[in-house]
PDB file of N, CA and C in Angstrom:
ATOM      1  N   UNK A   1       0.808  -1.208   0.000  1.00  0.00           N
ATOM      2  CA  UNK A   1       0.000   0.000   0.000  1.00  0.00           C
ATOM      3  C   UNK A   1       0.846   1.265   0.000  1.00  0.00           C
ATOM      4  N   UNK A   2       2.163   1.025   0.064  1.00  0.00           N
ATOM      5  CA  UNK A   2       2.826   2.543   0.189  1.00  0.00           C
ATOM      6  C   UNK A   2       3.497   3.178  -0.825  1.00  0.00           C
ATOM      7  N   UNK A   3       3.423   2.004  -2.031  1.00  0.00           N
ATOM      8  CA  UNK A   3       3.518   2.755  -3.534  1.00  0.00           C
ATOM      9  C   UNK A   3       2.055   3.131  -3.886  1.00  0.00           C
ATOM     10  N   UNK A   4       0.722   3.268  -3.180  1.00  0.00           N
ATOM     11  CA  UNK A   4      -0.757   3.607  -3.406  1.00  0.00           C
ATOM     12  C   UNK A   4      -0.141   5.400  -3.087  1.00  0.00           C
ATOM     13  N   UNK A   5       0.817   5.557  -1.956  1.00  0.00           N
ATOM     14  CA  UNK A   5       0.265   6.616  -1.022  1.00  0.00           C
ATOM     15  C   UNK A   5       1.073   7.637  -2.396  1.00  0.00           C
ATOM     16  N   UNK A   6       2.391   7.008  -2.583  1.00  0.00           N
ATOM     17  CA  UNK A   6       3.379   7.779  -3.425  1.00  0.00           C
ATOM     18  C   UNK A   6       2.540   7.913  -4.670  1.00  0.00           C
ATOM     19  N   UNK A   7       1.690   7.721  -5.416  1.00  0.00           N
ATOM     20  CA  UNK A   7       1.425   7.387  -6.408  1.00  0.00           C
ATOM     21  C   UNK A   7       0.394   8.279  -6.516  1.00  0.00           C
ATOM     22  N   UNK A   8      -0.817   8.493  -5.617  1.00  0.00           N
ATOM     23  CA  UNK A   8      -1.289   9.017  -5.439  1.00  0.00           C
ATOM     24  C   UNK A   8      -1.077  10.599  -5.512  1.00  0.00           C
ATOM     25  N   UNK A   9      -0.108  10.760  -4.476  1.00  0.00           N
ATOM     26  CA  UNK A   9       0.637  11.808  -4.254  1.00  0.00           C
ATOM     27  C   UNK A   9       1.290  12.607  -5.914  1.00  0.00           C
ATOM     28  N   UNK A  10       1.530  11.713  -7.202  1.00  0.00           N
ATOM     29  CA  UNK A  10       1.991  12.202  -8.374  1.00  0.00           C
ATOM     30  C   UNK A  10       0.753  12.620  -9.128  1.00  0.00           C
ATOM     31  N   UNK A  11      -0.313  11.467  -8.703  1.00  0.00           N
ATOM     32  CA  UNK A  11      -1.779  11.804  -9.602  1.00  0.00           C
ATOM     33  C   UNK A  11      -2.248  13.479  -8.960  1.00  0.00           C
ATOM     34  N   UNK A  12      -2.097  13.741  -7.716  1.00  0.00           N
ATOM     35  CA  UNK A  12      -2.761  15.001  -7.620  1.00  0.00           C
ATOM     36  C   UNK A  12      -1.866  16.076  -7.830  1.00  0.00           C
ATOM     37  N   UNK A  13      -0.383  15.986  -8.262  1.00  0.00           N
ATOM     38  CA  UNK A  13       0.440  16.771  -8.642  1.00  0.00           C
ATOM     39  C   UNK A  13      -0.128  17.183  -9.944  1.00  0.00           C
ATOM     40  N   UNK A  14      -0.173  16.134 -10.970  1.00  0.00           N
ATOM     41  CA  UNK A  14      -0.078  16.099 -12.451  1.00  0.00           C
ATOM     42  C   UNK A  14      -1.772  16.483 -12.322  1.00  0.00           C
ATOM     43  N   UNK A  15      -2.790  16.291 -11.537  1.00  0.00           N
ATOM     44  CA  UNK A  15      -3.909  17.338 -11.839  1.00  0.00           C
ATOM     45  C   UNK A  15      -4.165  18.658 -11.754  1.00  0.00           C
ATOM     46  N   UNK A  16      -3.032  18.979 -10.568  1.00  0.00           N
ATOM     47  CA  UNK A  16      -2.843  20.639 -10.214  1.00  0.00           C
ATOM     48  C   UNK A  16      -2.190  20.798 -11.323  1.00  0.00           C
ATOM     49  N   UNK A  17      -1.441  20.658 -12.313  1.00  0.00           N
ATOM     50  CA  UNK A  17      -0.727  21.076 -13.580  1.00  0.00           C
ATOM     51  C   UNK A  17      -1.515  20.776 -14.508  1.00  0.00           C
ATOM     52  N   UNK A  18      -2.631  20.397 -14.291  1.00  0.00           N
ATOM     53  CA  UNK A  18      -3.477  20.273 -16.175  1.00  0.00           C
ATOM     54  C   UNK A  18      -2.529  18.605 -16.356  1.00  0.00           C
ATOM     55  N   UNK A  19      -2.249  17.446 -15.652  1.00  0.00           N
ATOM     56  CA  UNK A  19      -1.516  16.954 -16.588  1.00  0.00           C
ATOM     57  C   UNK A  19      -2.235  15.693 -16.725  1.00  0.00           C
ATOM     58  N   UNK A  20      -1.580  14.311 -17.088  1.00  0.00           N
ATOM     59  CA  UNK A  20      -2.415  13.403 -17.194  1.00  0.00           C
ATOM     60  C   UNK A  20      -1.659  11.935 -16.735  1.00  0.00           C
ATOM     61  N   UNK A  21      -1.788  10.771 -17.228  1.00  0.00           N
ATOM     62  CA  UNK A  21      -1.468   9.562 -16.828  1.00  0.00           C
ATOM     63  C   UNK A  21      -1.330   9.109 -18.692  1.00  0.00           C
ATOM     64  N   UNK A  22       0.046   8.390 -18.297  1.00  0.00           N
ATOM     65  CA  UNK A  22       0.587   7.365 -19.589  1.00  0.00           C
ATOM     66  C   UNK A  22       0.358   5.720 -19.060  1.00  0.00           C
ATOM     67  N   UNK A  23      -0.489   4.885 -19.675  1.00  0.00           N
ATOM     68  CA  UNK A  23      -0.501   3.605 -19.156  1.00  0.00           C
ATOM     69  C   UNK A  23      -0.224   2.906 -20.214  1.00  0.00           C
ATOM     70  N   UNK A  24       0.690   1.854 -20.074  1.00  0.00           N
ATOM     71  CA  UNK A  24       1.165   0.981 -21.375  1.00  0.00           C
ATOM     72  C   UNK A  24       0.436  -0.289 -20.979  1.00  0.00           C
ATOM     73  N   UNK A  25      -0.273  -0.905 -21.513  1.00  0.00           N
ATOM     74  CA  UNK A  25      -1.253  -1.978 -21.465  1.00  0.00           C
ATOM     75  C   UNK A  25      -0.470  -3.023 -22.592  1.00  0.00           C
ATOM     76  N   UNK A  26      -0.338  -4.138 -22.287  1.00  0.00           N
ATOM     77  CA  UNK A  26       0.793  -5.285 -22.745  1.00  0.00           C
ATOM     78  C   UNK A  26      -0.164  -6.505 -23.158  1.00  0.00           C
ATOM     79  N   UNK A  27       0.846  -7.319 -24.033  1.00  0.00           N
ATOM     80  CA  UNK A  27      -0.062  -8.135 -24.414  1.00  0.00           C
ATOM     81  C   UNK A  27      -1.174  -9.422 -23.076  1.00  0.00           C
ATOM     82  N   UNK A  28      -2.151  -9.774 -22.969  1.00  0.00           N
ATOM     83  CA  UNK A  28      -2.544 -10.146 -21.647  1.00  0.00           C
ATOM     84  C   UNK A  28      -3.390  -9.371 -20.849  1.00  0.00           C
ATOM     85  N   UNK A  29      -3.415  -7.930 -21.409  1.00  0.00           N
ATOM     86  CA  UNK A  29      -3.879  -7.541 -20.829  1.00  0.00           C
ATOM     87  C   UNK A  29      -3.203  -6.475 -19.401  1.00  0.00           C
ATOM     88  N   UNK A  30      -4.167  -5.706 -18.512  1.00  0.00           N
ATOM     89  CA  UNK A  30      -3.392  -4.785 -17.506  1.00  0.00           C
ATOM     90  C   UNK A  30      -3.149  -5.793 -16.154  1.00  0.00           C
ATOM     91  N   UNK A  31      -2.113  -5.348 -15.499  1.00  0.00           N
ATOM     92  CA  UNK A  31      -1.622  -6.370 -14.537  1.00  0.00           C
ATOM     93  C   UNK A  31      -2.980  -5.414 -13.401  1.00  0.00           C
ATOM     94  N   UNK A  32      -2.520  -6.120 -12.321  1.00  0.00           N
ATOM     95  CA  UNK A  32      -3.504  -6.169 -11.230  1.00  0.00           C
ATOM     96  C   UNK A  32      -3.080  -4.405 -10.735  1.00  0.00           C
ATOM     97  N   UNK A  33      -2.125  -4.431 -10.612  1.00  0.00           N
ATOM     98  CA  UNK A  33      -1.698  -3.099  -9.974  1.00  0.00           C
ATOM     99  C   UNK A  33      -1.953  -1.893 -10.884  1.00  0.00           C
ATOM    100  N   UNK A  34      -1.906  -1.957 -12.140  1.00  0.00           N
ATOM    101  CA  UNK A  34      -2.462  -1.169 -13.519  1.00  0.00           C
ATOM    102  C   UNK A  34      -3.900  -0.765 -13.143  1.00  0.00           C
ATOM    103  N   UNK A  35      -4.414  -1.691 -12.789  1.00  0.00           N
ATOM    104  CA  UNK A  35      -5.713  -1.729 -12.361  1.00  0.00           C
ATOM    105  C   UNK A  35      -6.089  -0.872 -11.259  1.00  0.00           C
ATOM    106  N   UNK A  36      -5.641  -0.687 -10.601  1.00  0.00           N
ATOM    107  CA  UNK A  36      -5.777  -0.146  -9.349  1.00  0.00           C
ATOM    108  C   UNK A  36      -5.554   1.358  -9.347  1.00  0.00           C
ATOM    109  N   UNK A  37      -4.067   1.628 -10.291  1.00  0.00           N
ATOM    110  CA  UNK A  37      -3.648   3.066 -10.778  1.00  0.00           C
ATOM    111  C   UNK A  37      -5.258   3.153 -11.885  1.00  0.00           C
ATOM    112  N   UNK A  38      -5.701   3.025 -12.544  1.00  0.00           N
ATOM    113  CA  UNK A  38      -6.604   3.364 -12.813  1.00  0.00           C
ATOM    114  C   UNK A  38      -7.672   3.781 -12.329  1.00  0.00           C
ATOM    115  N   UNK A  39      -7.918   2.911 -11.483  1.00  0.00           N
ATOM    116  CA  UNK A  39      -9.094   3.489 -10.564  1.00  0.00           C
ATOM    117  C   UNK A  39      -8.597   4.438  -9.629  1.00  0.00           C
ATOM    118  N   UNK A  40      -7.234   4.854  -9.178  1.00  0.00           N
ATOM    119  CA  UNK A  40      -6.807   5.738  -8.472  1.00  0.00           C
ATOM    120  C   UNK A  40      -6.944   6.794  -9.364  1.00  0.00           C
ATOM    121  N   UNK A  41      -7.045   6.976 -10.668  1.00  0.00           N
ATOM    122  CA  UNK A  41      -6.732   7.994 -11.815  1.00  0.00           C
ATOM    123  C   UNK A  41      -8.294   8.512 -11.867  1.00  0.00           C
ATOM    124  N   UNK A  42      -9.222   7.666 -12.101  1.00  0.00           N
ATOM    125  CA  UNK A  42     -10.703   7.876 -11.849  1.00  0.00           C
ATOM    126  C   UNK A  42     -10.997   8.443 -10.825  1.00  0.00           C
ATOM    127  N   UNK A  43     -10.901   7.790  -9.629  1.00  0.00           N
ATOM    128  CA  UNK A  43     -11.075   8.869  -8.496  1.00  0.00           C
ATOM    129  C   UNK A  43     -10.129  10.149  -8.217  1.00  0.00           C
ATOM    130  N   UNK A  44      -9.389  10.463  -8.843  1.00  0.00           N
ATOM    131  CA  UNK A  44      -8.350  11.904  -8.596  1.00  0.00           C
ATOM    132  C   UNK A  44      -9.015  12.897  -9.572  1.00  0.00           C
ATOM    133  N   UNK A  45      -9.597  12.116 -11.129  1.00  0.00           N
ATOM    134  CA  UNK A  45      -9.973  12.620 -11.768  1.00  0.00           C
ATOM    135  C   UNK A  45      -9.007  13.248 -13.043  1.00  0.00           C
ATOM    136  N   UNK A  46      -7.947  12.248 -13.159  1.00  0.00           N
ATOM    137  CA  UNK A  46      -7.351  12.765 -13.993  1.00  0.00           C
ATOM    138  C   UNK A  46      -7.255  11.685 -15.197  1.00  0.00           C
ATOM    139  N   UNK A  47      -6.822  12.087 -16.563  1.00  0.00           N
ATOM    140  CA  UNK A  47      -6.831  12.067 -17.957  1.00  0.00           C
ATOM    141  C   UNK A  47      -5.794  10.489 -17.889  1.00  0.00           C
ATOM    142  N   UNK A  48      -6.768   9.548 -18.355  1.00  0.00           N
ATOM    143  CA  UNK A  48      -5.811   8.476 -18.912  1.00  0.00           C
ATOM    144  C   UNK A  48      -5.838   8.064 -20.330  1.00  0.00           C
ATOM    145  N   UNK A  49      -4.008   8.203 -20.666  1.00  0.00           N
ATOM    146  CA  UNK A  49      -3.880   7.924 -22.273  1.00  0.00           C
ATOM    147  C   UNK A  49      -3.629   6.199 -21.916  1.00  0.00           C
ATOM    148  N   UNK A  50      -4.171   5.320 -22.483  1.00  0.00           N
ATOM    149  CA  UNK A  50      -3.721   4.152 -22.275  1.00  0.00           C
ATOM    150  C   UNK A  50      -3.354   3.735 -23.862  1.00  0.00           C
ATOM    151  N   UNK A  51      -1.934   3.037 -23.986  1.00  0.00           N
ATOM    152  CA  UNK A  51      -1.296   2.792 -25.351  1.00  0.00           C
ATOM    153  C   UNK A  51      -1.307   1.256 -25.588  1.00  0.00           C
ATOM    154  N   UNK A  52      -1.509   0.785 -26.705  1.00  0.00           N
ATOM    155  CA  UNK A  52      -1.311  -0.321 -26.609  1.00  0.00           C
ATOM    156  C   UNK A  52      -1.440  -0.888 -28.476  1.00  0.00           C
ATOM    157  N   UNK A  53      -0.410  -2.289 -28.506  1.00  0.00           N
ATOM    158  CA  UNK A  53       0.257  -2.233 -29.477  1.00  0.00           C
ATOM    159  C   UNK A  53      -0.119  -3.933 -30.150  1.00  0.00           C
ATOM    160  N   UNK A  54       0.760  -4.084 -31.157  1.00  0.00           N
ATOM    161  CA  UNK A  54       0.642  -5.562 -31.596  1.00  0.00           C
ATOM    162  C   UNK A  54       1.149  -6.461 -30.436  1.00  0.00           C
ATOM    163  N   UNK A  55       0.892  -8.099 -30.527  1.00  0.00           N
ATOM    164  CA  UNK A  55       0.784  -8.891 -29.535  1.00  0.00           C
ATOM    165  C   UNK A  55       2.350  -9.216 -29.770  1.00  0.00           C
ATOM    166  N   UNK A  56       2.619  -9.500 -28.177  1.00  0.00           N
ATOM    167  CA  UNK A  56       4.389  -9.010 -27.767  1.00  0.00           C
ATOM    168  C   UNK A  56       4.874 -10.211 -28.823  1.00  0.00           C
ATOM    169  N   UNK A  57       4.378 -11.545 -28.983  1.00  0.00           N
ATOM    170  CA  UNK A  57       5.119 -12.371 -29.792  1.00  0.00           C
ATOM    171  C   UNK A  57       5.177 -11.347 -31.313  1.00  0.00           C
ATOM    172  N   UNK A  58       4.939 -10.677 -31.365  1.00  0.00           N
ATOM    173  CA  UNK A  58       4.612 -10.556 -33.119  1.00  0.00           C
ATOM    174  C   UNK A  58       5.803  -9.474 -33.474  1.00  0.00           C
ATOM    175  N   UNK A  59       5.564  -8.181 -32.576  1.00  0.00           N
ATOM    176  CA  UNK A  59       6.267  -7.059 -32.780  1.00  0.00           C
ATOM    177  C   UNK A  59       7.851  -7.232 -31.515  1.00  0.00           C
ATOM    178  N   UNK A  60       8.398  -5.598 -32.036  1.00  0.00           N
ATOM    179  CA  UNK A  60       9.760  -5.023 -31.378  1.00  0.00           C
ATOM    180  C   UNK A  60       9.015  -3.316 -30.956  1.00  0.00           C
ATOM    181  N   UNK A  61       9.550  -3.069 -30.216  1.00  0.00           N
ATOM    182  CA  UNK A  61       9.244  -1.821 -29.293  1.00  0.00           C
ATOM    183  C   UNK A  61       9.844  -0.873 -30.226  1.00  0.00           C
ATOM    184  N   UNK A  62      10.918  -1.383 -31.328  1.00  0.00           N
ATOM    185  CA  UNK A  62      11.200  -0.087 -32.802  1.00  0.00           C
ATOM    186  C   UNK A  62      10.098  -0.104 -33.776  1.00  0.00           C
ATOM    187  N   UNK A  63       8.798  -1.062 -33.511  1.00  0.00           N
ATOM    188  CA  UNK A  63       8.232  -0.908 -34.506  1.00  0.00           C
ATOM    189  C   UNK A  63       6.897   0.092 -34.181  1.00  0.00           C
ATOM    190  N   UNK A  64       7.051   0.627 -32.810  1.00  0.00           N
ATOM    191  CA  UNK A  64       5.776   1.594 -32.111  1.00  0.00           C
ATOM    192  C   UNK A  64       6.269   2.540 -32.864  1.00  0.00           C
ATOM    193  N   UNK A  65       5.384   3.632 -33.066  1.00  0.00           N
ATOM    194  CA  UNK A  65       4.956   4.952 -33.606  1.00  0.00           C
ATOM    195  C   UNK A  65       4.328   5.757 -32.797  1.00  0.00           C
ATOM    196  N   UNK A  66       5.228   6.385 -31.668  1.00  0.00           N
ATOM    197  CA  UNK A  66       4.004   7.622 -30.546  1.00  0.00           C
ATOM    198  C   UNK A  66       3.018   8.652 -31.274  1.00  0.00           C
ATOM    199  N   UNK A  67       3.535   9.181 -32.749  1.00  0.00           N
ATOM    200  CA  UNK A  67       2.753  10.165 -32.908  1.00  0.00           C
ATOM    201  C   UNK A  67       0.667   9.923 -32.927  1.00  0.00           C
ATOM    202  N   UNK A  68       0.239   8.829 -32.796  1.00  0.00           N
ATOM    203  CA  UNK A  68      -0.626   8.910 -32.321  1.00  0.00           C
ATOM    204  C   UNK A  68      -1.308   9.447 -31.134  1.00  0.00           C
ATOM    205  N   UNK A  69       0.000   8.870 -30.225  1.00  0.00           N
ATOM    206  CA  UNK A  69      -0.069   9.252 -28.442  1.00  0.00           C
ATOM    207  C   UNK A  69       0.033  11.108 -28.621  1.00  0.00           C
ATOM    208  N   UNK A  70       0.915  11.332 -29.413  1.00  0.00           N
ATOM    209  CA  UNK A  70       1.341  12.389 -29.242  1.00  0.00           C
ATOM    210  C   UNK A  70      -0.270  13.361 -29.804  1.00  0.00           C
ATOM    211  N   UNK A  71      -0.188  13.129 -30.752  1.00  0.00           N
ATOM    212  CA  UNK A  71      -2.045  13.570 -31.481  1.00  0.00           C
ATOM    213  C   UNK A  71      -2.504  13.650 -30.550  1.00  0.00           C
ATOM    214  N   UNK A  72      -2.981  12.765 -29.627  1.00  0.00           N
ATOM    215  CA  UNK A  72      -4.338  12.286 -29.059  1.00  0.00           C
ATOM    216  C   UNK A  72      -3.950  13.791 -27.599  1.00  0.00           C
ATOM    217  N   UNK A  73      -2.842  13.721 -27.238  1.00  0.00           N
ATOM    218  CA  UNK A  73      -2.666  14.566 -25.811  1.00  0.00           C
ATOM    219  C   UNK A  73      -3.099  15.726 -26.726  1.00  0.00           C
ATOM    220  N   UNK A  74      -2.300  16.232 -27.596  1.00  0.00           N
ATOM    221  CA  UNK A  74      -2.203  18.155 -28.287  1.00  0.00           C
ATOM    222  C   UNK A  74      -3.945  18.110 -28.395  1.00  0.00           C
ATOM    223  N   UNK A  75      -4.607  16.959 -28.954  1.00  0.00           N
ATOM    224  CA  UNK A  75      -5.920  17.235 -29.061  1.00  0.00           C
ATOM    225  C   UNK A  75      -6.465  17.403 -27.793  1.00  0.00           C
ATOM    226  N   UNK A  76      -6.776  16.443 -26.902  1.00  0.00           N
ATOM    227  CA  UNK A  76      -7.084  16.994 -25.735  1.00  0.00           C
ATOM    228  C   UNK A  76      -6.899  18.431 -24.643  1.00  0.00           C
ATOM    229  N   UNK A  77      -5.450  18.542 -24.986  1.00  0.00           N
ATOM    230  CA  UNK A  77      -5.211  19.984 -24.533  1.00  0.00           C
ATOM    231  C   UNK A  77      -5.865  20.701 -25.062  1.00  0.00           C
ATOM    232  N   UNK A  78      -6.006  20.724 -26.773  1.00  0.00           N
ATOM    233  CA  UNK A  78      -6.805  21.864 -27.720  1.00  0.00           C
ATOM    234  C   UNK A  78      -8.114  21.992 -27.528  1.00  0.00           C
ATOM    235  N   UNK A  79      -9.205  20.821 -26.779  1.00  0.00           N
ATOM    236  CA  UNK A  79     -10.354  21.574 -26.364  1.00  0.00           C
ATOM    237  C   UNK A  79     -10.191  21.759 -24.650  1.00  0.00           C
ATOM    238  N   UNK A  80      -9.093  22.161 -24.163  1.00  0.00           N
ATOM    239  CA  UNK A  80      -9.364  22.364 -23.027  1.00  0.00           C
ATOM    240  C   UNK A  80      -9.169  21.178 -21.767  1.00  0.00           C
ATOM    241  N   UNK A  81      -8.421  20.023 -22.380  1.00  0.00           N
ATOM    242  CA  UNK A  81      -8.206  19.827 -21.353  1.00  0.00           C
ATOM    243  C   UNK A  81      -9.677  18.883 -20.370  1.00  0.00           C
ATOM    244  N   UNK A  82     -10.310  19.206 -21.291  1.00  0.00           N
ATOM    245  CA  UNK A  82     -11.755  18.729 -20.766  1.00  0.00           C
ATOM    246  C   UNK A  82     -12.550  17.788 -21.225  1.00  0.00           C
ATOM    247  N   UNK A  83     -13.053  16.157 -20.566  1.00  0.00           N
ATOM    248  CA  UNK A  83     -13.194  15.113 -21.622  1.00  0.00           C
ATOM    249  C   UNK A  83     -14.266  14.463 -20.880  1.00  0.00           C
ATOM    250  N   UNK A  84     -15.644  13.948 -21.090  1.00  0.00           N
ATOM    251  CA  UNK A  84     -16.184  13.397 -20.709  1.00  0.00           C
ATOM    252  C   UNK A  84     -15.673  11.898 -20.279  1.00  0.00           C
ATOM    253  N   UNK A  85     -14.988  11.296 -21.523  1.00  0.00           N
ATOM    254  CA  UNK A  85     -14.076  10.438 -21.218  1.00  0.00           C
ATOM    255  C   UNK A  85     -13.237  10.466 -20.641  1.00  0.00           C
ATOM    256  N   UNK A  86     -12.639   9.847 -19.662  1.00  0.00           N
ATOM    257  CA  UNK A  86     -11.377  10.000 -18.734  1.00  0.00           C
ATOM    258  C   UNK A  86     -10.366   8.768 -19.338  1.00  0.00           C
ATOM    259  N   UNK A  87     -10.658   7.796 -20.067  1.00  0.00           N
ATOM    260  CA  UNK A  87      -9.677   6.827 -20.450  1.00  0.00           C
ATOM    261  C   UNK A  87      -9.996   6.338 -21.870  1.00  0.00           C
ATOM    262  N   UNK A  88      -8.769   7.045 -22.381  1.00  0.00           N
ATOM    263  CA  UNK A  88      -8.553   6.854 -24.282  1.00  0.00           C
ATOM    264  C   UNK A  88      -7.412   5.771 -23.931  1.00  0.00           C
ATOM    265  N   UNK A  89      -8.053   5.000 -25.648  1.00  0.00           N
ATOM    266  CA  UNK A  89      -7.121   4.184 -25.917  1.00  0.00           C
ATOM    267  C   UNK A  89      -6.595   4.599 -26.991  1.00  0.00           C
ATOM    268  N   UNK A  90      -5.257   4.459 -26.701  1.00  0.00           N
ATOM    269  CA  UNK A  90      -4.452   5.133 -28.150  1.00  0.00           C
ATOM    270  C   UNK A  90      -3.534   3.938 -28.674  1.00  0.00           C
ATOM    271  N   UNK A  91      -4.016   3.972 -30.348  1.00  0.00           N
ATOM    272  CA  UNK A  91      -2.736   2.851 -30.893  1.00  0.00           C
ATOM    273  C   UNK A  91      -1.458   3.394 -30.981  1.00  0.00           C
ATOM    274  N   UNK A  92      -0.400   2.485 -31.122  1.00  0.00           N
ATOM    275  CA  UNK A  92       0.991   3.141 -31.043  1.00  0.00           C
ATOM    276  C   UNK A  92       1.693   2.054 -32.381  1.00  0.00           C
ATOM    277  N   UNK A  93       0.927   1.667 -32.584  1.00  0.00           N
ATOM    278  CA  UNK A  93       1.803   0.473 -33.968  1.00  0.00           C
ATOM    279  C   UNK A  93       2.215   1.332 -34.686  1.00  0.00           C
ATOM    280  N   UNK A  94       3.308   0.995 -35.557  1.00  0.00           N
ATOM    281  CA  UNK A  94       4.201   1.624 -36.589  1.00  0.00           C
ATOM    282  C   UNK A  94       3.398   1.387 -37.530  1.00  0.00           C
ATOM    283  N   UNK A  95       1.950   0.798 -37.732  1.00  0.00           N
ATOM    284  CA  UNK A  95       1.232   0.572 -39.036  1.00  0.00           C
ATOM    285  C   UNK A  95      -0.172   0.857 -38.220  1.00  0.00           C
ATOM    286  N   UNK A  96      -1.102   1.222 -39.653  1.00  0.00           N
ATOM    287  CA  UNK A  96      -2.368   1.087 -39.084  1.00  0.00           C
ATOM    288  C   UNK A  96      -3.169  -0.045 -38.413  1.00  0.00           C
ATOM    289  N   UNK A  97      -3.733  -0.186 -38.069  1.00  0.00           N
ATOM    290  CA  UNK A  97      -4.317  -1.363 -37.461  1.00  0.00           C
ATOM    291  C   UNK A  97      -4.878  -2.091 -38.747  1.00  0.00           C
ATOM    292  N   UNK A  98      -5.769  -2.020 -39.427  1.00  0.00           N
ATOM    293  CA  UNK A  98      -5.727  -2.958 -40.842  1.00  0.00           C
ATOM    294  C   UNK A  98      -4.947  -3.621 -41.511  1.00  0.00           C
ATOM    295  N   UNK A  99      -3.603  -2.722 -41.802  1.00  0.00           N
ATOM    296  CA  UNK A  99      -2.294  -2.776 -42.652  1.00  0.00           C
ATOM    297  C   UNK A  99      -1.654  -3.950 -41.438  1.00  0.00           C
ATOM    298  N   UNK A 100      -1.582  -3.949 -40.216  1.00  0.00           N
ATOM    299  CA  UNK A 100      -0.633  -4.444 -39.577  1.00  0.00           C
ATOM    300  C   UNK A 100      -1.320  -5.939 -39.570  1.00  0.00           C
ATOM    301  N   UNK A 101      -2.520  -6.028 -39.318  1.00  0.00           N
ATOM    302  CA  UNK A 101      -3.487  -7.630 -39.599  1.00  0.00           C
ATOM    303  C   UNK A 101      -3.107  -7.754 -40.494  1.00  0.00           C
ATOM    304  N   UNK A 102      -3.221  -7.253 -42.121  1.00  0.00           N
ATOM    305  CA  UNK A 102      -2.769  -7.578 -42.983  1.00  0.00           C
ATOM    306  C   UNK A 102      -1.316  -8.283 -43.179  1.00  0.00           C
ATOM    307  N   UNK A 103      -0.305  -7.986 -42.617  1.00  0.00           N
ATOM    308  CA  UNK A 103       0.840  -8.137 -42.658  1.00  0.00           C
ATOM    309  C   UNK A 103       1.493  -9.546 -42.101  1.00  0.00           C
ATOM    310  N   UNK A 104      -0.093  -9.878 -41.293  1.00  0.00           N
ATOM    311  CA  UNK A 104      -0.076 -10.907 -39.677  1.00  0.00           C
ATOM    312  C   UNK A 104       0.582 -10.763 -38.798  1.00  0.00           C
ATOM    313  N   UNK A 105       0.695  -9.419 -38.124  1.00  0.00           N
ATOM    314  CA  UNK A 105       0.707  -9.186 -36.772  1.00  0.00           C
ATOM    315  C   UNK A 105      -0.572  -9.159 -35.980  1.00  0.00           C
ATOM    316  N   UNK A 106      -0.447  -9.827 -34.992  1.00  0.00           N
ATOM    317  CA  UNK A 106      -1.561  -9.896 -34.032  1.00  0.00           C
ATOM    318  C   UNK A 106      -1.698  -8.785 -33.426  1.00  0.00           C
ATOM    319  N   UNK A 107      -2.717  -8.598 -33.160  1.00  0.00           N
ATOM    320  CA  UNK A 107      -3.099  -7.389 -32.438  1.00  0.00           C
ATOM    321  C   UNK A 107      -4.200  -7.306 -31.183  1.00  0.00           C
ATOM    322  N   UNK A 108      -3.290  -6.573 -30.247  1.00  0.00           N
ATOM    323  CA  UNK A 108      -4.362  -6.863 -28.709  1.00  0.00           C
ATOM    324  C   UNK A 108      -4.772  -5.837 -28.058  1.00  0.00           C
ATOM    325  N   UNK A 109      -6.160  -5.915 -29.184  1.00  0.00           N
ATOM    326  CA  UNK A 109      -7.139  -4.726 -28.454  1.00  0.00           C
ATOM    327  C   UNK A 109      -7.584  -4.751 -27.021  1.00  0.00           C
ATOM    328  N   UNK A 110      -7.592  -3.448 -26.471  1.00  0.00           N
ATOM    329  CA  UNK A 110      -8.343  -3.316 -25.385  1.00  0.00           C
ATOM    330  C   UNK A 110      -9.778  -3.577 -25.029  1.00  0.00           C
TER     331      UNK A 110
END
């Protein structure tokens, strides 16, 4: 519980700054403790980008592409910062999601 208290302690930093939460979600799915920062992120009330990519057998971490991640924050800032939604999922594949099935990379949606 005392990485809850520290953790906590960053979520209400990064809300007094307008800021948000980066969650990398892996193939399998979010571990137990992912879980928990989430719902800590829900109740603080702050912005979760959650990223997530082709299935770990398939891809390399050179084949991610942030400028999605990167899109998705500048957009959010550009209306303000303000989202009915509190948790986006953002792709990060170096290909579109069609193109990359196509290719037969697996892919593990949220």
């Amino acid at each position: 519980t005392c990485w809850r208290y520290a953790f906590r302690f960053h979520q209400e930093e990064a809300k007094q700054s307008n800021g948000f939460m980066i969650q990398v979600e892996e193939a399998g799915g979010l571990g137990e403790g992912q879980k928990i920062e989430t719902e800590m992120a829900q109740q603080a009330g702050i912005k979760v980008f959650r990223t997530y990519t082709y299935d770990s057998d398939s891809w390399s971490f050179d084949q991610c592409d942030f400028k999605n991640l990167n899109n998705a924050i500048k957009e959010w800032y550009a209306i303000g910062s303000k989202e009915p939604d509190m948790l986006e999922n953002v792709w990060i594949g170096q290909w579109e999601i069609e193109e990359a099935t196509a290719q037969g990379l697996a892919i593990e949606r949220p």
